[in-house]
Structure formats: structure tokens, C-alpha cells
Protein backbone atom coordinates (compact mmCIF):
# COMPACT_ATOMS: atom_id res chain seq x y z
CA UNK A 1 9.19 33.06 107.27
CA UNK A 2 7.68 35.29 104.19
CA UNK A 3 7.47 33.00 101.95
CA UNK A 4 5.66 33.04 98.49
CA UNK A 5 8.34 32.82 96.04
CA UNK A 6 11.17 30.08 95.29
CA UNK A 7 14.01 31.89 94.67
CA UNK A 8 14.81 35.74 94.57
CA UNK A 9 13.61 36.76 91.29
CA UNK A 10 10.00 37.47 92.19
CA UNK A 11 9.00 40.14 89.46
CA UNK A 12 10.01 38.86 86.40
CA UNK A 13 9.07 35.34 86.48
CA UNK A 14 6.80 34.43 83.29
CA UNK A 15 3.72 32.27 84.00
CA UNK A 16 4.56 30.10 81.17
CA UNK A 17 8.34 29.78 81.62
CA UNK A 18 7.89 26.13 83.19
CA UNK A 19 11.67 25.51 82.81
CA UNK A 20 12.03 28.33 85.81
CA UNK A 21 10.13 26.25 88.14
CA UNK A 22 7.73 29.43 88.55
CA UNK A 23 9.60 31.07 91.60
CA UNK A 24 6.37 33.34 92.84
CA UNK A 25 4.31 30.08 93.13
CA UNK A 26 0.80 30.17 93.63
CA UNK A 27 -0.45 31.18 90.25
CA UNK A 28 1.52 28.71 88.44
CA UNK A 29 1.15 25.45 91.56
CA UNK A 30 -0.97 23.34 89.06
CA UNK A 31 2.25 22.59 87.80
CA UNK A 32 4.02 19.29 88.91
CA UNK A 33 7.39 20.56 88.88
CA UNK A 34 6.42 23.89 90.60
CA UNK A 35 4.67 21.75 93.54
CA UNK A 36 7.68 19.22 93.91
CA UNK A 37 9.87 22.17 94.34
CA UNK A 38 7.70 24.04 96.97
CA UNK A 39 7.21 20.93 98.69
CA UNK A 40 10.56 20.52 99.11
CA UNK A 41 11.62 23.83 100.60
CA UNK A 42 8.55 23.41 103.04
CA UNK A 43 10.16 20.59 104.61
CA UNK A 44 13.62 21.48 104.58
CA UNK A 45 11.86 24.84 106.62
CA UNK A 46 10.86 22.71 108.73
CA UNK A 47 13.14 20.80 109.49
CA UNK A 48 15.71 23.40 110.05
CA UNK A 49 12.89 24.59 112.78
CA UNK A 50 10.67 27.02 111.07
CA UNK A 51 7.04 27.55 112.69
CA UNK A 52 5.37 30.24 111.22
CA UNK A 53 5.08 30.82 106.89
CA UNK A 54 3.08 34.43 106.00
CA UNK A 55 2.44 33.85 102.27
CA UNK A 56 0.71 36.96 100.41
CA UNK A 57 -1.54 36.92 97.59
CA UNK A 58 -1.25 40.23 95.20
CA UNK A 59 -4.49 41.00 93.44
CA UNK A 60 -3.69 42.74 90.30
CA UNK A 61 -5.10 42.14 86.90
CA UNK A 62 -8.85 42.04 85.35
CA UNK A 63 -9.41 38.55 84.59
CA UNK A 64 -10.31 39.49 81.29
CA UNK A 65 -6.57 40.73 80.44
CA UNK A 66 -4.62 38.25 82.50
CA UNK A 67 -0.74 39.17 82.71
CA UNK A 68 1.98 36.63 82.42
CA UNK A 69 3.93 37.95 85.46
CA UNK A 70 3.58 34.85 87.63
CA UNK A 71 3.11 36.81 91.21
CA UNK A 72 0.22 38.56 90.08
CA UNK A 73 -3.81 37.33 90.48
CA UNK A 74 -6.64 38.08 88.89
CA UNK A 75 -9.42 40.37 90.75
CA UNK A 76 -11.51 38.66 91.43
CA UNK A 77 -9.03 35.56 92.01
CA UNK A 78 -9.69 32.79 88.68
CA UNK A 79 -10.78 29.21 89.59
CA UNK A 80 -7.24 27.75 88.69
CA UNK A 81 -5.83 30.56 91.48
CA UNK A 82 -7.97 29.44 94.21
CA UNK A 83 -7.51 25.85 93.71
CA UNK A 84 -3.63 26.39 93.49
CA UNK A 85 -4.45 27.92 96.98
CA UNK A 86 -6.29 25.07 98.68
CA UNK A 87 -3.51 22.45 97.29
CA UNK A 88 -0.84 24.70 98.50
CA UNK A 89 -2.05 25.07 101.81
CA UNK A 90 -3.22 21.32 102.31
CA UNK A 91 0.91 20.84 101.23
CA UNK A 92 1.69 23.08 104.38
CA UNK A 93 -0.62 21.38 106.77
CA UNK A 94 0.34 18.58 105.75
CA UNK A 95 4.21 19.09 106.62
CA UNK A 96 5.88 18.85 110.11
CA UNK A 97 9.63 18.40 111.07
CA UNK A 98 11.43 15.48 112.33
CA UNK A 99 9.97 15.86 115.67
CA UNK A 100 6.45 16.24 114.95
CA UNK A 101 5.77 19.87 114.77
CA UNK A 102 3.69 21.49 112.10
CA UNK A 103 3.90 24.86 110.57
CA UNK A 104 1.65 27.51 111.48
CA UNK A 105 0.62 29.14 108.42
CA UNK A 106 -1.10 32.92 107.59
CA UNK A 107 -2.07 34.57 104.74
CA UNK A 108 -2.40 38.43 103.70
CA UNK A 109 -3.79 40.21 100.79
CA UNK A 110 -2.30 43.12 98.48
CA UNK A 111 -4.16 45.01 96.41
CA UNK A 112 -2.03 46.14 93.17
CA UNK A 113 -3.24 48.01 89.69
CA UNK A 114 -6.96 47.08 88.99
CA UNK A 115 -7.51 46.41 92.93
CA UNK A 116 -5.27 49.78 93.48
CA UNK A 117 -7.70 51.75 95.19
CA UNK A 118 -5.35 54.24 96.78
CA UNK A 119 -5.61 55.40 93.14
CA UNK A 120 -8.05 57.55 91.87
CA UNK A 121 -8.48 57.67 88.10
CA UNK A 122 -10.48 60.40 88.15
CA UNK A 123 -13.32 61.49 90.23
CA UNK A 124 -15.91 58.28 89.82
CA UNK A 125 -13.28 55.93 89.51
CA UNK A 126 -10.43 53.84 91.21
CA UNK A 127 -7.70 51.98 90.83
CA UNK A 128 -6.21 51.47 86.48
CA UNK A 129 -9.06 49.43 85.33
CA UNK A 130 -11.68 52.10 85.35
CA UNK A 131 -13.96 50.52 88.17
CA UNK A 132 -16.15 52.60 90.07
CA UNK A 133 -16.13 52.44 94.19
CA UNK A 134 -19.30 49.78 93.97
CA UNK A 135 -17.23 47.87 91.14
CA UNK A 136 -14.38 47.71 93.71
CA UNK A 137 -16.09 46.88 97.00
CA UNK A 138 -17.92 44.10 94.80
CA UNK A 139 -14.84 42.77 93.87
CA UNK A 140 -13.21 42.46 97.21
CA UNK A 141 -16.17 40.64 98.40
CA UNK A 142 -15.89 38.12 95.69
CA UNK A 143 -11.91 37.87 96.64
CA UNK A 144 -12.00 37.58 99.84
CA UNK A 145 -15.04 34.90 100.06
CA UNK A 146 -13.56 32.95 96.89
CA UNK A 147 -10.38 32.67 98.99
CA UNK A 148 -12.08 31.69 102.14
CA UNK A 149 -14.36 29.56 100.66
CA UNK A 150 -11.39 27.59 99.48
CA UNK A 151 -9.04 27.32 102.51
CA UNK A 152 -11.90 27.54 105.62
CA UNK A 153 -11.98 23.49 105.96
CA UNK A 154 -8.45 22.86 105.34
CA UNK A 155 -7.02 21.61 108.61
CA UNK A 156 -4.06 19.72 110.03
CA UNK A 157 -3.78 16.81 111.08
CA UNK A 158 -3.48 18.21 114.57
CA UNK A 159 -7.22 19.50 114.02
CA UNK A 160 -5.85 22.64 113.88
CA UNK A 161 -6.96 25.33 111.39
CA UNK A 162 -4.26 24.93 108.07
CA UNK A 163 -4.17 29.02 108.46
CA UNK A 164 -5.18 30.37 111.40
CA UNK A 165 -4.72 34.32 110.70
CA UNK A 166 -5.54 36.22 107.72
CA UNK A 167 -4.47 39.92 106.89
CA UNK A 168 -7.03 42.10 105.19
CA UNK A 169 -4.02 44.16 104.40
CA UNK A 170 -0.72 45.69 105.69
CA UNK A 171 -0.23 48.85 106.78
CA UNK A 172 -3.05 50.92 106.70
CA UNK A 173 -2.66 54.52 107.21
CA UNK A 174 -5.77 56.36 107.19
CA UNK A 175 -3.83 59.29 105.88
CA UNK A 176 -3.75 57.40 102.17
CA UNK A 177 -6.23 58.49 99.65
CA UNK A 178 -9.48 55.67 100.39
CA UNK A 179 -8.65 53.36 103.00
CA UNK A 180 -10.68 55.63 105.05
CA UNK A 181 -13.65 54.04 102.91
CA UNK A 182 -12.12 50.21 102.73
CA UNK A 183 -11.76 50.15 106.35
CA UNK A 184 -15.75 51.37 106.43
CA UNK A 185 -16.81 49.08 103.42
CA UNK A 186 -14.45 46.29 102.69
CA UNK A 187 -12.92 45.39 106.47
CA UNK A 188 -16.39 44.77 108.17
CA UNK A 189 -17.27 41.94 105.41
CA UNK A 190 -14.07 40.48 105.60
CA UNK A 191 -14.30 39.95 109.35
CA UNK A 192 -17.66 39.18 109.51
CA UNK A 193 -16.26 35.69 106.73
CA UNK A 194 -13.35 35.55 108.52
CA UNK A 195 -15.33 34.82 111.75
CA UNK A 196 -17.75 32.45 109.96
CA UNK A 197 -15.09 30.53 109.08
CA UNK A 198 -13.12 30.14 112.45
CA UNK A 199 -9.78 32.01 110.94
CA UNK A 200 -8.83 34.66 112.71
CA UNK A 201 -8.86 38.15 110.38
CA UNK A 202 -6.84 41.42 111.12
CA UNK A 203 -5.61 43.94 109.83
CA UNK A 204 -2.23 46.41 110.97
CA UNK A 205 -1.89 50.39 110.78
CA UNK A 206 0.66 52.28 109.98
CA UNK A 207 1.46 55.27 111.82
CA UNK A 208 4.11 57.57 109.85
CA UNK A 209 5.86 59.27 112.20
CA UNK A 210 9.60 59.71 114.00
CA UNK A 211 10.20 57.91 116.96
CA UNK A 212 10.93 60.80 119.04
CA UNK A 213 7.28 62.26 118.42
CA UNK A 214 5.37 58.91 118.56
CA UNK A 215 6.83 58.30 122.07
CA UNK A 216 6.35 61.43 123.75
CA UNK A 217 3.50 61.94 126.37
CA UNK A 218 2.34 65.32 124.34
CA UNK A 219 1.62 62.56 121.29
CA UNK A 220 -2.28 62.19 119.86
């Protein structure tokens, strides 16, 4: 199950619309009714025999001009985001159906305006936030051992690992402006915390392409 809002209406949610219930969760899990709610639909997942949850984390604004759209998290991730994520993901270890099963639980990354770096805002600079390469590659370090950091000794109480695979991103395509350079200076880091930690990290490609061509023998 994909699961990291409440309800469909995932864009427009306001962080500070409390009434809503904050349907994209995470940023706004601090808050008791947002929790209660989330808990909730965990266990009703799993009772109705879930065993997997994928939850993604969008990395998005400078934390010096935070946004009020509720899926979107700072880059680096604030202090209030990463402890939302270590609550939230002791909630999902912590849940198991009627017959004693627990969810399995991973956890992927996108990387959205300031942590955009498909984008090039000129020649020195990418993603909308005017950070050079070094500025970016800095920042995904911080992200990706903030989140770690926070999560690494969360288990259930199976002894298994809370999340036990994490994706670096989805669908890389080494055809798309960059990711040449994040696979050579972002993915090695995040594999080499990722193995510290005992969670599995990974990563998928994406191969554009028609099926006709990407099955024949002649393909390369």
C-alpha cells in the first residue's frame, strides 16, 4: 500500500488547516488529531490484511522559506519533520492485525523544487533555490543521515527492523539532465548509511522505451 496521505486531496492540504486532519501526514504528525487518524487507518490496513506500506518523503522547500503545503519538507528535513518520522514509524511497528502479523514498512525519497536537481538554473546552479552542485550534494547528505539517524533503531516488536528498505529515489534514467552525477555523488553515501544502519537501500531505473524494442534480442 502507498500510503502517505489520509484522504485524496494530497496537494492542497494547508499545514495549518488542523480542522482537515492534515491528509499528507508527516509534516503535520505532531498533531494529536492527525496521529489518531493515521493510527486508525494503519490498523484497519491491517486488519483487512495489508503487509507492506511504501510511504515517500518529498523534499522541497529551503527551510528558511517554509511552504504551508502540508506534503512538502524542508531540505534539509527540520527537527519537527524528522521527529514526526520516528513517531510515525514507531506507530507502524507498533501495529499488527488480529492474527499477529505486523506491517512491513519502506520508505523512498523525492526530490522536488530546491532539491530539483534535474533542473539547471543556469550553468553553476541547480534546482529553484540557486544552490550550486556542492550546496546540493551537501544537502542530501544532511537528508538522508538526518532521516536515518532518526528511524535506524526503530524496531518491532518482532526484532525486526521498523523499515527494512529505503529508496534513494524512483526511477532513475540516466538519460535526465544530472542523475548521471547523483548516482556518482549522492547514491554511494546513501548506501554506505544505509548499510551502517542495517536497512536495506536501493534505488530503481527507468528505462524509456516500447516494449517491442526492450524485448528483442538486437536490444543494448
Amino acid at each position: 500500500v502507498n500510503y502517505h496521505a489520509t484522504t485524496s486531496d494530497f496537494v492542497q492540504t494547508d499545514v495549518h488547516d488542523t480542522g482537515f486532519l492534515g491528509s499528507p501526514f508527516l509534516r503535520v504528525y505532531h498533531i494529536p488529531s492527525v496521529r489518531e487518524r493515521v493510527r486508525g487507518q494503519l490498523q484497519a490496513m491491517a486488519d483487512a490484511g495489508a503487509t507492506l506500506l511504501k510511504t515517500s518523503i518529498w523534499l522541497v522547500y529551503d527551510p528558511a522559506s517554509p511552504t504551508d503545503v502540508a506534503y512538502q519538507w524542508a531540505f534539509p528535513p527540520t527537527l519537527q519533520e524528522l521527529s514526526n518520522l520516528a513517531t510515525y514509524i514507531n506507530d507502524v511497528a507498533q501495529t499488527h492485525s488480529a492474527d499477529g502479523r505486523y506491517l512491513d514498512m519502506h520508505l523512498g525519497l523525492g526530490w522536488l523544487w530546491c532539491a530539483e536537481y534535474t533542473y539547471s538554473g543556469g550553468f553553476e546552479t541547480v534546482g529553484h533555490c540557486g544552490l550550486t552542485w556542492d550546496q546540493f550534494v551537501d544537502r542530501s547528505k544532511q537528508s538522508i543521515r538526518g532521516i536515518l539517524s532518526h528511524i535506524a533503531s526503530i524496531t518491532r516488536p518482532d526484532g525486526a527492523k521498523a523499515v527494512s528498505l529505503f529508496y534513494l529515489q524512483g526511477e532513475l534514467s540516466l538519460s535526465i539532465p544530472n542523475q548521471d552525477r547523483f548516482v556518482k555523488d549522492v547514491l554511494p553515501f546513501f548506501m554506505q548509511q544505509c548499510r551502517t544502519t542495517g536497512i536495506t537501500g536501493s534505488v530503481y531505473f527507468y528505462v524509456p522505451g516500447r516494449e517491442s524494442l526492450v524485448m528483442s534480442p538486437n536490444m543494448s
